[in-house]
Protein backbone atom coordinates (compact mmCIF):
# COMPACT_ATOMS: atom_id res chain seq x y z
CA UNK A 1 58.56 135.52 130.50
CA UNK A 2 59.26 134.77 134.24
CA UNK A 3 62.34 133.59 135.18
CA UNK A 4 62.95 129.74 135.37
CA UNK A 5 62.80 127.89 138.62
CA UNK A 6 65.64 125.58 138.58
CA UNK A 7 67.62 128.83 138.00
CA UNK A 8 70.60 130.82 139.94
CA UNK A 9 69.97 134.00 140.68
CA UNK A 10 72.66 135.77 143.12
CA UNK A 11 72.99 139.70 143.71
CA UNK A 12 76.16 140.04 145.35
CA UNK A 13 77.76 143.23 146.19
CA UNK A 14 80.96 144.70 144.64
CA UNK A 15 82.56 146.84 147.46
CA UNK A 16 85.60 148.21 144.75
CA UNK A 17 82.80 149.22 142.25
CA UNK A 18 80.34 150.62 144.17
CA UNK A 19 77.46 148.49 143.05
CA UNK A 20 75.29 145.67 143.47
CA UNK A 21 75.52 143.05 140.82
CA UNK A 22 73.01 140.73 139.87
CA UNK A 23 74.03 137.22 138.50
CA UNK A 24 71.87 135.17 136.55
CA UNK A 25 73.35 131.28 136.38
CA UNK A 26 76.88 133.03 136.79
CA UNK A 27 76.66 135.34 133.78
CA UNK A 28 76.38 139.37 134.87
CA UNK A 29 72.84 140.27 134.08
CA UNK A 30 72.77 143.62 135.33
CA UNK A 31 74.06 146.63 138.47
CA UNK A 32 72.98 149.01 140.61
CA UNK A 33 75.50 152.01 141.59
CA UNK A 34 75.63 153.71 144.74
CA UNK A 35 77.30 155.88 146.76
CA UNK A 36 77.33 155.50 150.23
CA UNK A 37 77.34 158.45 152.74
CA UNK A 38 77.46 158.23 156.75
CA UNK A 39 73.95 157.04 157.40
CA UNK A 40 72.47 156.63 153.51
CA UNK A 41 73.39 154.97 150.78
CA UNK A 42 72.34 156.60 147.23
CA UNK A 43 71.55 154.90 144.42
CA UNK A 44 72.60 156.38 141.55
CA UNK A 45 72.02 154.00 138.49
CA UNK A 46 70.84 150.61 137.47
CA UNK A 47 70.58 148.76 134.45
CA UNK A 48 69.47 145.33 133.52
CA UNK A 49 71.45 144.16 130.61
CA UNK A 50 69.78 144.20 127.15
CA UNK A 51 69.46 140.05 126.85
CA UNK A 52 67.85 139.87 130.72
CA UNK A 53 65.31 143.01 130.30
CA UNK A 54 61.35 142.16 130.57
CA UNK A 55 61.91 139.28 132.71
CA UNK A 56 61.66 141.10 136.01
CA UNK A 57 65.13 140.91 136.98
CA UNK A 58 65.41 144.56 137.75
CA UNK A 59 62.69 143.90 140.79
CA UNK A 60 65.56 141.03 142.06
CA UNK A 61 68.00 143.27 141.96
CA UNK A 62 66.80 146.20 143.20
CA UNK A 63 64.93 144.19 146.44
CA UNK A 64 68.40 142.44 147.04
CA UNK A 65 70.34 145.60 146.92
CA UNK A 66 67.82 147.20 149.63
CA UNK A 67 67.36 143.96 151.43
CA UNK A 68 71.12 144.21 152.22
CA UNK A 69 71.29 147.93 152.76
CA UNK A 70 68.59 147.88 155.35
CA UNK A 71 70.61 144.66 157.40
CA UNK A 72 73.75 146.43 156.83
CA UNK A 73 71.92 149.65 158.78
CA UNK A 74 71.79 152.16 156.55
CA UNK A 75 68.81 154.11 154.88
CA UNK A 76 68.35 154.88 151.29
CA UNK A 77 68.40 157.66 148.92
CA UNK A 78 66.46 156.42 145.43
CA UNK A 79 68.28 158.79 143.03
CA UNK A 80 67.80 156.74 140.26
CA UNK A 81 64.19 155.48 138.41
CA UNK A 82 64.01 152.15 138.74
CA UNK A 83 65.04 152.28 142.43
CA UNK A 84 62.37 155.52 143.21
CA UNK A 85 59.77 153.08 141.22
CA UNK A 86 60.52 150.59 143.77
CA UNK A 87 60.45 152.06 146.64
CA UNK A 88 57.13 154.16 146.06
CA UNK A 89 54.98 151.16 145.46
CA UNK A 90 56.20 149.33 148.31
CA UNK A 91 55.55 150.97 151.76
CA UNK A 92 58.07 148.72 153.72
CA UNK A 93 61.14 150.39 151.78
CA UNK A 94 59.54 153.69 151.49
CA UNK A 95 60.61 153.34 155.12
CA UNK A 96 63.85 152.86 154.64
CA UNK A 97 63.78 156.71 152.82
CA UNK A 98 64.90 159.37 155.29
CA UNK A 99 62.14 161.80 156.12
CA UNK A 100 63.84 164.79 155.36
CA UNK A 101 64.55 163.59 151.47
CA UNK A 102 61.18 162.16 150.34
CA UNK A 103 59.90 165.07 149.42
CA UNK A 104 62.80 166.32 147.41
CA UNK A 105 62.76 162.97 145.89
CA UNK A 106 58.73 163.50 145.24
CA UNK A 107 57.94 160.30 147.32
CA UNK A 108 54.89 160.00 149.56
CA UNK A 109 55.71 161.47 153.28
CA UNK A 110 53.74 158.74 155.35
């Protein structure tokens, strides 16, 4: 079920937690953790609550989280599965991934 188009869908980020949060008409429908190091940011975890899986919110969230990461200059690290998933079907963040970790990480090397 897609979501609805008259709908609010914010991810916002939550500097004292260390995540991304994804808001669906103001209710907390799911995170993404990270950890941020000089030049990368790691993402470590994220989880679409139970009532707001199989509606692709997980694709919302993750894009937001990376959409900001990338303007806010850093690159990524996609520790976790739903953020590797991501990021290896879609070559423009793949190029956010440093070199050096994609193929500890078992993403392509481009």
């Amino acid at each position: 079920m897609p979501s609805e188009p008259n709908e609010s869908i914010e991810v916002s980020k939550n500097v004292a937690l260390d995540r991304f949060e994804l808001y669906i008409d103001g209710q907390l429908a799911g995170v993404a953790s990270y950890q941020d190091t000089a030049n990368e940011r790691a993402f470590v975890h994220t989880e679409i609550y139970p009532q707001f899986e199989g509606l692709g919110y997980g694709r919302k969230l993750v894009q937001g989280a990376l959409d900001r990461t990338r303007n806010e200059g850093f690159g990524i690290l996609p520790m976790c599965p739903m953020v590797h998933h991501f990021v290896e079907a879609r070559p423009e963040y793949l190029a956010l991934v440093p070199q050096w970790s994609r193929q500890r990480l078992n993403l392509p090397q481009q």
